[in-house]
Protein backbone atom coordinates (compact mmCIF):
# COMPACT_ATOMS: atom_id res chain seq x y z
CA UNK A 1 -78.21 -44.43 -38.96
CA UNK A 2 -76.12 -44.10 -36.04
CA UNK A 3 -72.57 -44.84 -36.06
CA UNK A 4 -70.32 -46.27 -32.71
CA UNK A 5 -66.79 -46.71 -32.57
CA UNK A 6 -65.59 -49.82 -30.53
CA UNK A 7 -62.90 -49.65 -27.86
CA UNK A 8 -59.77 -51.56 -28.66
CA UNK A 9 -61.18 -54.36 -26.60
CA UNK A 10 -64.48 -54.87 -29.24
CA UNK A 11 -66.85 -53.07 -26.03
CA UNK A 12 -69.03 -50.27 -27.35
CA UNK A 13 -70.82 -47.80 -25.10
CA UNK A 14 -74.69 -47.34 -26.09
CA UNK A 15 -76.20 -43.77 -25.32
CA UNK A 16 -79.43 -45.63 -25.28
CA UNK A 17 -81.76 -45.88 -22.54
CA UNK A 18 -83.42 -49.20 -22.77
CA UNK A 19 -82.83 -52.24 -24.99
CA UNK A 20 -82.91 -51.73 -28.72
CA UNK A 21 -82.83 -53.91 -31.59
CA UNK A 22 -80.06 -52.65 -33.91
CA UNK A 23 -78.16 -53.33 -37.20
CA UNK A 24 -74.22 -54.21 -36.93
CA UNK A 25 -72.00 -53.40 -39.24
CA UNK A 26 -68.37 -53.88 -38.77
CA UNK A 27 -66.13 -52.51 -41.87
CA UNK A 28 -62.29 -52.27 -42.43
CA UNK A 29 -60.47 -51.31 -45.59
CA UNK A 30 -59.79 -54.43 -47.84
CA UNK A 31 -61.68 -57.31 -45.59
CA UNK A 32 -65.37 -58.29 -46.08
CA UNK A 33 -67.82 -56.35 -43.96
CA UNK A 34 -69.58 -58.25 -40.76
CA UNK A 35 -73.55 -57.63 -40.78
CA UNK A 36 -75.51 -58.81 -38.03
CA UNK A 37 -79.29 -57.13 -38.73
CA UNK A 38 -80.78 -58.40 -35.57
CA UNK A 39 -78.41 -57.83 -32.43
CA UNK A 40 -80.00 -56.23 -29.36
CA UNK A 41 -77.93 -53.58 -27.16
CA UNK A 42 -78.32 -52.80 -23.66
CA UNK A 43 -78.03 -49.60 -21.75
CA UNK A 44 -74.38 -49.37 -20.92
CA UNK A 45 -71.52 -51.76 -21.90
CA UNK A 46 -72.26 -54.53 -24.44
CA UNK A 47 -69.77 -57.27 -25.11
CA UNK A 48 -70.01 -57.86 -29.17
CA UNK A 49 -67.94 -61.33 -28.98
CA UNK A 50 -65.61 -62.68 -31.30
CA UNK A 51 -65.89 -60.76 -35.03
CA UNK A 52 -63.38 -62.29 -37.68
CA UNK A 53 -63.21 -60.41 -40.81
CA UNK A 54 -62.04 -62.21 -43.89
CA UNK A 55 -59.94 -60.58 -46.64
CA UNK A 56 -62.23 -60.08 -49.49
CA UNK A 57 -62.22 -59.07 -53.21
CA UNK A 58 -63.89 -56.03 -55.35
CA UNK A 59 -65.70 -57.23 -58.66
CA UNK A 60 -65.29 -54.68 -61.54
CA UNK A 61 -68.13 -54.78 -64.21
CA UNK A 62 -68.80 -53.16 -67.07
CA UNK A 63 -71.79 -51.94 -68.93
CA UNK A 64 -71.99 -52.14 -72.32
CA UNK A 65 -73.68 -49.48 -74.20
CA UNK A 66 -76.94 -50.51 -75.43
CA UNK A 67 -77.42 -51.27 -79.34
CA UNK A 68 -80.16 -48.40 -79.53
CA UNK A 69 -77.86 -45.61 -78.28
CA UNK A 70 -80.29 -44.63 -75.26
CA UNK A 71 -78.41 -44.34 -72.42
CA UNK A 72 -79.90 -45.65 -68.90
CA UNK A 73 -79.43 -44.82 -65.43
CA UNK A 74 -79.08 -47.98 -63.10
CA UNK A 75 -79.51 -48.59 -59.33
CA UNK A 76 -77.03 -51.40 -58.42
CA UNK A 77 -77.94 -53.95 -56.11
CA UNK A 78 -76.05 -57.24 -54.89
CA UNK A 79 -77.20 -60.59 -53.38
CA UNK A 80 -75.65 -62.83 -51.78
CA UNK A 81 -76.33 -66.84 -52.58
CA UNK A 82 -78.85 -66.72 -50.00
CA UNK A 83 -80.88 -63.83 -51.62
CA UNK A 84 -79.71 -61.18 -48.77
CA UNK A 85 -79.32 -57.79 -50.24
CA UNK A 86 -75.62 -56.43 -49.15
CA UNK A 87 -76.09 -52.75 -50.44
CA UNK A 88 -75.71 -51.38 -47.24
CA UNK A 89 -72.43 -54.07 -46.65
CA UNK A 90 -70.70 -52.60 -49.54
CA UNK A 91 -67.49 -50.55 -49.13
CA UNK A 92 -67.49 -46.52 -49.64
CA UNK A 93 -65.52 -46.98 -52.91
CA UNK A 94 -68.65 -48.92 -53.99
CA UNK A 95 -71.34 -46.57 -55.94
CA UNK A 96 -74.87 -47.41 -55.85
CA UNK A 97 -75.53 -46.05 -59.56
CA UNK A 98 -74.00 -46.88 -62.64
CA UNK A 99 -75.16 -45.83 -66.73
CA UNK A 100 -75.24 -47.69 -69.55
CA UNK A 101 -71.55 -47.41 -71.12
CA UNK A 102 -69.65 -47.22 -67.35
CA UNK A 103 -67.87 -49.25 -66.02
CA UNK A 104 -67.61 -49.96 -61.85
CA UNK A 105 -65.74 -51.47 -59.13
CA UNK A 106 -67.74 -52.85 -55.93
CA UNK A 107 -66.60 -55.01 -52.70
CA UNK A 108 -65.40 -56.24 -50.71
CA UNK A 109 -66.86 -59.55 -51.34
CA UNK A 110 -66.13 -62.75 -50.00
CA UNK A 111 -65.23 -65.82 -52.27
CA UNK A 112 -68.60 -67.01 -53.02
CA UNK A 113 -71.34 -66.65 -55.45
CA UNK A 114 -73.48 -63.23 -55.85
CA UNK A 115 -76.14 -61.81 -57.84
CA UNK A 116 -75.72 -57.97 -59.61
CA UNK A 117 -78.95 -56.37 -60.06
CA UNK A 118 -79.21 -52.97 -62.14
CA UNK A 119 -82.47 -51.31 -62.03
CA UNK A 120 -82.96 -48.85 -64.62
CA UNK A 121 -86.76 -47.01 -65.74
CA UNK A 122 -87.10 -49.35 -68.66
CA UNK A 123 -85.31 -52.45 -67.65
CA UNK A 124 -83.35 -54.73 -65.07
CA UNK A 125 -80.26 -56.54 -65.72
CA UNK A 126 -79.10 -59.41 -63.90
CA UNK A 127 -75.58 -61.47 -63.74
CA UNK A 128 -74.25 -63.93 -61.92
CA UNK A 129 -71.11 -63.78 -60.11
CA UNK A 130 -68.80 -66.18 -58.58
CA UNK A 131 -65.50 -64.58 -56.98
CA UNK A 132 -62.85 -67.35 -56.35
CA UNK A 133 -59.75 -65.86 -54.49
CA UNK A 134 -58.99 -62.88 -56.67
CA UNK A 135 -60.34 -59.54 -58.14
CA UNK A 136 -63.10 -60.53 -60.72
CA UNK A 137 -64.71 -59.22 -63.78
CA UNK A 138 -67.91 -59.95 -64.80
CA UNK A 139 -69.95 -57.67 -68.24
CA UNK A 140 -73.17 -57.13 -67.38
CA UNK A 141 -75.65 -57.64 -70.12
């Protein structure tokens, strides 16, 4: 991953030397991040356009233990309604592992509806999530 800073005016200088397929990601603290996975960049000066960020909410979940006292290691993923993973979209407050027994805060999401996904060794759990326009808690069973 490479990371470039925008000029107040939204232009971004590329040190690339011919056109290149690249991932945007626009973040600020407390509004949902932009992702673009398919913009191309130019050598030089590129013009990004017009990106509106929305204010956004964090969902906090929590974990119950389970009823056989095994404790498991999850990797947390989200989806959005249209099945599009937004790991990588997630804020730096946002971990990517949680344990059975935990409990974690993850955003900034839009108001819309998501799916949670922790992958553990021995099993998945799922929940769905719809945040409104507020901070949202969801248990994850």
């Amino acid at each position: 991953s490479r990371f470039l800073t925008t000029k107040t005016n939204g232009l971004i200088e590329t040190p690339i030397a011919e056109r290149s397929k690249v991932r945007l990601l626009v973040r600020r603290s407390g509004y949902v991040s932009y992702l673009r996975p398919d913009l191309t960049l130019r050598p030089g000066t590129n013009d990004l356009g017009t990106v509106s960020l929305k204010r956004g909410y964090r969902v906090t979940m929590t974990i119950p233990p389970p009823s056989n006292g095994v404790i498991e290691q999850y990797r947390l993923r989200v989806f959005d309604a249209n099945g599009l993973a937004l790991d990588g979209a997630l804020d730096d407050a946002s971990p990517m592992t949680v344990a059975d027994g935990e409990g974690v805060s993850i955003g900034i999401l839009a108001p819309g509806s998501y799916t949670v996904e922790l992958i553990g060794r021995r099993n998945t759990r799922r929940a769905q999530v719809r945040v409104l326009d507020a901070d949202t808690q969801v248990t994850v069973r």
